[in-house]
Protein backbone atom coordinates (compact mmCIF):
# COMPACT_ATOMS: atom_id res chain seq x y z
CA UNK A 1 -2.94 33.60 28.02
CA UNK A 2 -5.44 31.56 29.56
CA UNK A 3 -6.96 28.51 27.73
CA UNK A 4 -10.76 27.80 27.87
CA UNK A 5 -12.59 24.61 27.33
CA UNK A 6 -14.51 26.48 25.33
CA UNK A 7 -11.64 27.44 22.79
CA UNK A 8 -10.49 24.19 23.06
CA UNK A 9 -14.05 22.80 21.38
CA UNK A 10 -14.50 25.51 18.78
CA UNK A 11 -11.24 24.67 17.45
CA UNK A 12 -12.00 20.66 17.93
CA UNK A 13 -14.92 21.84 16.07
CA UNK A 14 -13.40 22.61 12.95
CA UNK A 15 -12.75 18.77 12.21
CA UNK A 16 -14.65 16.60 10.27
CA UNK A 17 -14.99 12.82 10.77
CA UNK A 18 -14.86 12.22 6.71
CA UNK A 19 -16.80 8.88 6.97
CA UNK A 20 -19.63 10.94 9.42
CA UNK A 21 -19.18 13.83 7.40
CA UNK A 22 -19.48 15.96 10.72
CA UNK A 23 -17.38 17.50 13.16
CA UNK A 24 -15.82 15.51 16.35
CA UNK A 25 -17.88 18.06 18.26
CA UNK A 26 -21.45 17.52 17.57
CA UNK A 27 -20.63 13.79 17.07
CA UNK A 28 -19.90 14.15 20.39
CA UNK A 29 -16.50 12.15 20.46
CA UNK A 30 -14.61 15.14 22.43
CA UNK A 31 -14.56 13.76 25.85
CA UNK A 32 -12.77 15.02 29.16
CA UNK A 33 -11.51 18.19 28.16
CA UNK A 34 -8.42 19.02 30.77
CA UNK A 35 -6.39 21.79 30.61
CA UNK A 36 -3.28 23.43 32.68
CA UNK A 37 -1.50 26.25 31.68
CA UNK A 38 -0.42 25.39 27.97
CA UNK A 39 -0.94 21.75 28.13
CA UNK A 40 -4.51 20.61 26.86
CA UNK A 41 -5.63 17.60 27.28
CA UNK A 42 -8.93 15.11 26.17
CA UNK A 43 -10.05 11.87 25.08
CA UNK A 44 -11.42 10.82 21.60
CA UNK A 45 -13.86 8.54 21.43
CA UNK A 46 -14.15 6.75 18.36
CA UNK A 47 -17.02 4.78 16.90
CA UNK A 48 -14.61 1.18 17.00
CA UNK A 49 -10.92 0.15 18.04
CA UNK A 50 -10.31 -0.90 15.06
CA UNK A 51 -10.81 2.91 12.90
CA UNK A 52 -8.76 3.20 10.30
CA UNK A 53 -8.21 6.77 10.70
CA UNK A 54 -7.81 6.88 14.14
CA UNK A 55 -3.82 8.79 13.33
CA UNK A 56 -5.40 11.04 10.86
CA UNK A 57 -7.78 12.18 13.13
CA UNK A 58 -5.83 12.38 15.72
CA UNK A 59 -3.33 14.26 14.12
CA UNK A 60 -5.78 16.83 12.53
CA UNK A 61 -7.19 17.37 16.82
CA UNK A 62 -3.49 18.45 16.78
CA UNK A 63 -3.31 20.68 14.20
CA UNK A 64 -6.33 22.55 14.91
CA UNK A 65 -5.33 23.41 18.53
CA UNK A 66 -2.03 24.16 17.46
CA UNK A 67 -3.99 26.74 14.40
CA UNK A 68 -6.64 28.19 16.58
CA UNK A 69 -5.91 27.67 20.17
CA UNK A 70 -1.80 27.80 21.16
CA UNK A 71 0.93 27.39 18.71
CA UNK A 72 3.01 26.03 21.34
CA UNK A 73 0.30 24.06 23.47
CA UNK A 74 1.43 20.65 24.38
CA UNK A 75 -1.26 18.04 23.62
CA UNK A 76 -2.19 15.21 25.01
CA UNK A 77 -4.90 12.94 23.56
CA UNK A 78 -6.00 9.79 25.01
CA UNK A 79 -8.13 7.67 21.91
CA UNK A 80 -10.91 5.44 23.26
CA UNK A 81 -13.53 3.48 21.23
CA UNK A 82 -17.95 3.41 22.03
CA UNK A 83 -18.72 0.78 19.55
CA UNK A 84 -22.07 2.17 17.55
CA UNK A 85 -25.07 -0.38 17.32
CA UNK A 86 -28.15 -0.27 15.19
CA UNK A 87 -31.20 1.41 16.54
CA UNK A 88 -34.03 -0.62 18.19
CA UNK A 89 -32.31 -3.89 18.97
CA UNK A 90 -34.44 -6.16 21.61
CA UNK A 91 -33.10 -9.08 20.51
CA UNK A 92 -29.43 -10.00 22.12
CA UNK A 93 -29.30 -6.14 23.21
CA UNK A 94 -25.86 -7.08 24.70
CA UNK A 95 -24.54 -7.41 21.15
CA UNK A 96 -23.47 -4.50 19.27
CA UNK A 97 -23.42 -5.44 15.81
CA UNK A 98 -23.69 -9.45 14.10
CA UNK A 99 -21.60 -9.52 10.80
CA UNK A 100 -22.49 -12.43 8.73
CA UNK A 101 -19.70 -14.04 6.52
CA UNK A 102 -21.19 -15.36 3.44
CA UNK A 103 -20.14 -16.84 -0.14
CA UNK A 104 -22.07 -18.45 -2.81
CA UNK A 105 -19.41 -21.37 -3.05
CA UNK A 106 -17.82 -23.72 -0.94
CA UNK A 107 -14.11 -23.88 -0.84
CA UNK A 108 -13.04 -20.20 -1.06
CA UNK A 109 -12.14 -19.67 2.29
CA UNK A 110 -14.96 -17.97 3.84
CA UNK A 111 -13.64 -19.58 7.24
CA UNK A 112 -10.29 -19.00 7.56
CA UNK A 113 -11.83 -15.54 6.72
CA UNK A 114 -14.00 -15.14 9.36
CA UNK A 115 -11.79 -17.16 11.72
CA UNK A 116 -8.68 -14.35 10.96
CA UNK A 117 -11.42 -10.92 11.05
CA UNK A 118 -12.56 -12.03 14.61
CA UNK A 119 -8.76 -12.37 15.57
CA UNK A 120 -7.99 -9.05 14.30
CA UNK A 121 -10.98 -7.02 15.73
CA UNK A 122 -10.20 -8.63 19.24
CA UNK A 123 -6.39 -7.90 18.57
CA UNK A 124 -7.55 -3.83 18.15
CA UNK A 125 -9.09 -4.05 21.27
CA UNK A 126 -12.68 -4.92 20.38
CA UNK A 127 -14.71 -7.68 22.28
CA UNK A 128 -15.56 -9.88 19.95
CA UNK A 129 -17.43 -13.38 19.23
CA UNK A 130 -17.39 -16.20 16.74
CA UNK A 131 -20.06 -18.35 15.42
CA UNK A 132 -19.34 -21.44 13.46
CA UNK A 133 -23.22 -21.86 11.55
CA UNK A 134 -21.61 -24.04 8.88
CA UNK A 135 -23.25 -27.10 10.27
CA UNK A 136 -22.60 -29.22 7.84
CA UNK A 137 -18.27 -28.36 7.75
CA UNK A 138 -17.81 -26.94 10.89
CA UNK A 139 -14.26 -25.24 10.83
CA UNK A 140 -13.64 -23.68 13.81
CA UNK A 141 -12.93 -26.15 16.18
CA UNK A 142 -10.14 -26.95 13.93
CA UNK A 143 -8.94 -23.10 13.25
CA UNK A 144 -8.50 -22.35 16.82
CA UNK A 145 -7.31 -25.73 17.87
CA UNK A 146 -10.08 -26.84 19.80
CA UNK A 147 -10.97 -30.59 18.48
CA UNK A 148 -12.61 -32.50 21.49
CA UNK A 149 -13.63 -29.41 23.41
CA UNK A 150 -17.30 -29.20 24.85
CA UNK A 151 -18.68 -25.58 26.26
CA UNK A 152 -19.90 -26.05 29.97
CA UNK A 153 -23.29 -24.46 31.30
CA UNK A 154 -25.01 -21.99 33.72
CA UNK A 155 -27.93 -22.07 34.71
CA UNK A 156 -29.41 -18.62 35.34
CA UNK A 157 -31.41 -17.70 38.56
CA UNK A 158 -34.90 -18.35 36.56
CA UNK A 159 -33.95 -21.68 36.18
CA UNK A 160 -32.50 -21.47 32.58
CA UNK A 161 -29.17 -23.24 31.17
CA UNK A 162 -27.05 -21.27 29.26
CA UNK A 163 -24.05 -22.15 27.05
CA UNK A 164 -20.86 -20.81 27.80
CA UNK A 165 -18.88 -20.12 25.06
CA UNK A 166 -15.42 -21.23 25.46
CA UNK A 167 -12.93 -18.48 24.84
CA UNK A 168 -9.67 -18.52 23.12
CA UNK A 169 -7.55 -15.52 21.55
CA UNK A 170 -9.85 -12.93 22.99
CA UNK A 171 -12.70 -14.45 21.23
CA UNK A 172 -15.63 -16.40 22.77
CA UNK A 173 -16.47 -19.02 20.36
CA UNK A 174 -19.25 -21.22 19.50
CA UNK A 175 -20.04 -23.90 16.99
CA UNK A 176 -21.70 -27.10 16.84
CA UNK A 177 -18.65 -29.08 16.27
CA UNK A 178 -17.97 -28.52 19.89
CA UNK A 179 -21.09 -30.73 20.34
CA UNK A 180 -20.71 -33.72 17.68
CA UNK A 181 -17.44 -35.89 17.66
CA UNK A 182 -15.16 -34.92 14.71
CA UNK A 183 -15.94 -37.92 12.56
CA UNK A 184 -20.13 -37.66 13.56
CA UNK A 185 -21.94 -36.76 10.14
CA UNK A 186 -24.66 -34.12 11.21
CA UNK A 187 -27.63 -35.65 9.05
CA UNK A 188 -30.20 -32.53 10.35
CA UNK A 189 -32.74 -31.36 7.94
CA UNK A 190 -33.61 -28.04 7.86
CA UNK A 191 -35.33 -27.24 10.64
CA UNK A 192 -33.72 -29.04 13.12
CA UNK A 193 -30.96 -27.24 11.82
CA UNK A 194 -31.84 -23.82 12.06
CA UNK A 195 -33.23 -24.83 15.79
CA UNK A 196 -30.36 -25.49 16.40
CA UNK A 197 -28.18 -22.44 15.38
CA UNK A 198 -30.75 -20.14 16.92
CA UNK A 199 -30.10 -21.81 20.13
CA UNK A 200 -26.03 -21.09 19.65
CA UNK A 201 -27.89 -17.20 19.75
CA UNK A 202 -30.09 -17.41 21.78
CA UNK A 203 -29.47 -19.65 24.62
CA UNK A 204 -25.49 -19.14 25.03
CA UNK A 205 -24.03 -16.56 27.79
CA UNK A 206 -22.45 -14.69 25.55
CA UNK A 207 -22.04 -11.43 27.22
CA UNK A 208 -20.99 -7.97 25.82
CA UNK A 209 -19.92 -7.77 22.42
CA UNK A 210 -19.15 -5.20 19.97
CA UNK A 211 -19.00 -7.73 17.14
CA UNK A 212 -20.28 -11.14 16.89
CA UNK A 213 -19.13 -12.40 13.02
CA UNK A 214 -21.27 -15.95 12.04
CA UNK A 215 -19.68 -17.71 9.61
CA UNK A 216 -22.82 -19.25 7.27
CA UNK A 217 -22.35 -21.80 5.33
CA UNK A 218 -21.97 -22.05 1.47
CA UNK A 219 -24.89 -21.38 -0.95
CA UNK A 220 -28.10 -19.50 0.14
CA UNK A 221 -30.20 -21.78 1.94
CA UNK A 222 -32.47 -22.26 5.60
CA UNK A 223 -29.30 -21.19 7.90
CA UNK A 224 -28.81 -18.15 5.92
CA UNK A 225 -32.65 -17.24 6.03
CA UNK A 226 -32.91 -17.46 9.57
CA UNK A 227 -30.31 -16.16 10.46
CA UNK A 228 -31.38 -12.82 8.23
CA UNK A 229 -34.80 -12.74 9.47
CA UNK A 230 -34.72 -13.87 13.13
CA UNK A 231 -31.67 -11.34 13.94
CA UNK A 232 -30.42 -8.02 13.72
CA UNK A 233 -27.99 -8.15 11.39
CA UNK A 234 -25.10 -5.05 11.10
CA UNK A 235 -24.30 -6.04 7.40
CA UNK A 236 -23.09 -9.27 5.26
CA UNK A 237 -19.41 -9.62 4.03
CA UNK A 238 -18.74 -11.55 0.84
CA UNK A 239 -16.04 -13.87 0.37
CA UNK A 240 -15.14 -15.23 -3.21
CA UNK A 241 -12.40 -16.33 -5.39
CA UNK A 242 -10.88 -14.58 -8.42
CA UNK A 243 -12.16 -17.09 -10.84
CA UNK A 244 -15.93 -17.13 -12.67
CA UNK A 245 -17.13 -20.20 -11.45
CA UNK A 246 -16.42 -18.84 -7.87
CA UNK A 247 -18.21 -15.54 -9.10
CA UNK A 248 -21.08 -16.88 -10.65
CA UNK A 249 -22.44 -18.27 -7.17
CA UNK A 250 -20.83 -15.51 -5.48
CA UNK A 251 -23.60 -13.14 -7.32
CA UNK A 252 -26.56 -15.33 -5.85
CA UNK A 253 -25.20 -14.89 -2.51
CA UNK A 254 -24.88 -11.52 -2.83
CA UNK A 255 -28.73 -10.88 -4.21
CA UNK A 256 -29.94 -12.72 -1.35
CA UNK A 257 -29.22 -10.32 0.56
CA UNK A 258 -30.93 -8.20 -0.88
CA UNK A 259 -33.88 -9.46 -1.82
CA UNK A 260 -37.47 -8.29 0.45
CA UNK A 261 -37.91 -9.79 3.53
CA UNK A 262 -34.15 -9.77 3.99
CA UNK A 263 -32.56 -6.47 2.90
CA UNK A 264 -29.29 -6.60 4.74
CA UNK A 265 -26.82 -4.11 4.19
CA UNK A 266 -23.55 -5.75 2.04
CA UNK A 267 -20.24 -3.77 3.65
CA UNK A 268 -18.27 -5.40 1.06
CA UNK A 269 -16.68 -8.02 -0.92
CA UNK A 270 -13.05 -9.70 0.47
CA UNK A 271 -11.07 -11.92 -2.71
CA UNK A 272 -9.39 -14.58 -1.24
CA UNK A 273 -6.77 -16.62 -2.85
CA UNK A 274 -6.21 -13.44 -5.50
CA UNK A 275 -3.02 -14.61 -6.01
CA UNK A 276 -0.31 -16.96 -5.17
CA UNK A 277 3.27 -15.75 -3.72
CA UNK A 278 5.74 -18.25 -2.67
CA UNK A 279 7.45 -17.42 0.50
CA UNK A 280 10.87 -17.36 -1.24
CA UNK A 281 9.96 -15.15 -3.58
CA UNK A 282 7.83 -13.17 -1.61
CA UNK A 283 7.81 -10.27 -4.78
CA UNK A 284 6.37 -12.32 -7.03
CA UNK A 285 2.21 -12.80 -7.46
CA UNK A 286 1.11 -15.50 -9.82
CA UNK A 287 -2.70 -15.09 -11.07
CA UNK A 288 -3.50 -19.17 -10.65
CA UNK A 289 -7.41 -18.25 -10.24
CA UNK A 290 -7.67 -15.24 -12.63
CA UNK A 291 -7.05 -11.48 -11.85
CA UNK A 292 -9.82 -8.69 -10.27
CA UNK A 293 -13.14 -11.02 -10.16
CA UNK A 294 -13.93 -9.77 -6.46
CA UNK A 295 -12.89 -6.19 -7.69
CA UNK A 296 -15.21 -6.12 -10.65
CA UNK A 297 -18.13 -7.95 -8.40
CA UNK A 298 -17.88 -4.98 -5.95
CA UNK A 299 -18.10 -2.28 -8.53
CA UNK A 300 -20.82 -4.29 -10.82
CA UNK A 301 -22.93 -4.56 -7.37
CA UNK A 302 -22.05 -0.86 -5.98
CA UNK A 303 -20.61 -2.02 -2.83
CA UNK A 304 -17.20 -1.62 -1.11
CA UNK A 305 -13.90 -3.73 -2.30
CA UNK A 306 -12.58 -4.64 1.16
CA UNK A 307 -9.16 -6.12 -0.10
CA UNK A 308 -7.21 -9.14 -1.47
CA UNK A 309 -6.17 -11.78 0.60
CA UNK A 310 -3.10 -13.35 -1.17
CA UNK A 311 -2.49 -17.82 -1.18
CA UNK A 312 0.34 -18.55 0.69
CA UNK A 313 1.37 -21.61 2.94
CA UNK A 314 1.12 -20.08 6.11
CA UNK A 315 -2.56 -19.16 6.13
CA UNK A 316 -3.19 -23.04 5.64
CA UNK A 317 -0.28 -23.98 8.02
CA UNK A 318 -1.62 -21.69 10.77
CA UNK A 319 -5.28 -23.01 10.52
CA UNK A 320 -4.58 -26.49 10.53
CA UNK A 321 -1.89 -25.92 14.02
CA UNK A 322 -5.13 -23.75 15.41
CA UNK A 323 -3.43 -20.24 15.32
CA UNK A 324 -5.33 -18.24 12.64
CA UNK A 325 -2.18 -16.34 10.58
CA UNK A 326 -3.39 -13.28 11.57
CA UNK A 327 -2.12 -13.73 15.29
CA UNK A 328 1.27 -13.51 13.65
CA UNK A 329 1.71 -9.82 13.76
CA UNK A 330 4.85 -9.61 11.25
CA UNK A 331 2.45 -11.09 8.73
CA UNK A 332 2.04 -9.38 5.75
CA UNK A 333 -1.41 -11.32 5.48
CA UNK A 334 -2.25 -10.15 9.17
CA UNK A 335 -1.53 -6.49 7.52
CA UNK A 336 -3.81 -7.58 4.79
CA UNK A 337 -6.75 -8.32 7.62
CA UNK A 338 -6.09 -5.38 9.60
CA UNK A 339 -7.15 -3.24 6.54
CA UNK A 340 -10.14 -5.18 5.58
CA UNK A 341 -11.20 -5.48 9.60
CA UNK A 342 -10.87 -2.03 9.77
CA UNK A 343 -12.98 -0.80 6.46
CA UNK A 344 -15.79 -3.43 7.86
CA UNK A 345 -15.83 -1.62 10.95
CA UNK A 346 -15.71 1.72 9.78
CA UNK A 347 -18.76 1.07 7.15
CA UNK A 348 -20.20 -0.29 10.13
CA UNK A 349 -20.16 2.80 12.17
CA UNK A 350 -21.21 4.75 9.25
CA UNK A 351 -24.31 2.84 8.70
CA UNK A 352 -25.05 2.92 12.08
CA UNK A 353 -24.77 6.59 12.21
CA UNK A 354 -26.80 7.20 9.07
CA UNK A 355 -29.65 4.88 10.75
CA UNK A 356 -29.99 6.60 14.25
CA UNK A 357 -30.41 10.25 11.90
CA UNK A 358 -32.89 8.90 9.88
């Protein structure tokens, strides 16, 4: 029997992408078709590293050779990722898609958040940057261990200095800690400040990205608004707390977003600190801040749960020694990010998708 490309993609073609709701096919992620006497082989191309599905879908490429093409075929699929990016993009056109990370409230982690997503997306393979628009409590300098460091320059051949971002984990990070001492209060009002985060966008070298994640600071203020309007923004992830005076600002952060002149898609809400397991009783889960306050947020506000992020020592331990806990790949809280890194992503590519068919 001899084995056409041609079978091969009618049979490719009975599989759906269930997030796309369309077949790998005309989504055009069936890529380098190969084939040699019963062995077929091709590349998928999915829409980010960091798919969640990526063994499901694989596996159903597998089955419907195996249905409609050769029983006995060996198969050999090689998965690659083409990051999707919004339509009509002039601004930063090297960056795929900015995720802001936003919460009403101080205090409930929205850094060591952000800090741990970045560090998982660039762990899947994704090239990712970080950042740090909390001017007033900038973080990341201390998350990634990188008190006292200062970003060099380039200057560019019209004459134009650009920050370098100085790279650490697979991540190319930025903040404006890197540029005060650690002790300097940052006394800016707000336009000086939001002059001076547009310039950590604008005028830094920041190369190719698929994902560059800000991390904003509490409340909804002038950062936040600039950031929305003088960007294109991919979508806003909110972080909160389990407990109702966590949730109460939560809910203004999360209308800001969608409010006109904003309008930026919410992918989700994350609950950190949902509940507290000590590491020698790793079973147990004690409800210190309340139980299901990010859950019921989501579903009051239509928008995706992303997952629970559980208190325990070592996410506060690994921050403070400048290796974000999600590094650790043994980590039941790095297992924790994977799954919310790779639900932002997909709801990324899905929006993304939806936009360029409109």
């Amino acid at each position: 029997m001899i084995i056409t490309k041609e079978q091969v993609l009618v049979a490719l073609s009975h599989v759906e992408d269930p997030d796309l709701k369309k077949d790998l096919v005309t989504l055009n992620m069936i890529k380098d078709v190969k084939i040699e006497d019963k062995t077929i082989g091709f590349t998928l191309e999915l829409t980010t590293p960091a798919c969640p599905m990526k063994e499901m879908l694989k596996n159903a490429c597998t089955n419907a050779i195996k249905h409609f093409v050769l029983a006995d075929a060996e198969i050999n699929i090689n998965i690659t990722s083409r990051v999707t990016k919004p339509l009509d993009i002039s601004q930063l056109k090297d960056i795929k898609n900015i995720i802001l990370v936003s919460s009403g409230k101080g205090g409930v982690g929205k850094s060591t958040v952000a800090s741990n997503l970045a560090v998982t997306l660039a762990k899947d393979g994704a090239k990712v940057g970080l950042i740090d628009a909390d001017i007033y409590g900038p973080s990341v300098p201390i998350m990634f261990g990188l008190i006292g460091a200062k970003p060099s320059a380039r200057e560019t051949e019209d004459g134009k200095s650009l920050i370098l971002p100085i790279e650490k984990y697979g991540i190319k990070l930025l903040s404006l800690g890197f540029f005060a001492e650690p002790d300097q209060p940052v006394p800016w009002r707000g336009p000086m400040a939001s002059n001076a985060i547009k310039q950590l966008f604008n005028d830094a070298d920041w190369g190719e990205l698929d994902y560059l994640i800000v991390d904003l600071p509490p409340g909804t203020g002038d950062i936040h608004i600039t950031i929305s309007q003088s960007f294109p923004i991919a979508g806003a992830v909110i972080v909160t707390t389990p407990q109702q005076v966590a949730l109460a600002d939560t809910r203004k952060g999360l209308a800001m977003f969608r409010m006109p002149g904003i309008n930026i898609p919410v992918l989700g809400v994350i609950e950190n600190m949902s509940y507290f397991t000590p590491a020698e009783l790793p079973e147990n889960k004690y409800y210190i801040f309340g139980k299901n306050g990010g859950k019921e947020l989501a579903e009051k506000y239509d928008v995706p749960f992303l997952g629970e992020i559980p208190l325990v020592q070592g996410i506060t331990s690994a921050g403070d020694n400048g290796q974000p806990i999600a590094m650790e790949n043994e980590s039941p809280i790095a297992a924790a990010f994977k799954e919310i890194a790779g639900k932002i992503a997909q709801q990324i590519s899905i929006n993304n998708v939806q936009t360029a068919n409109c």
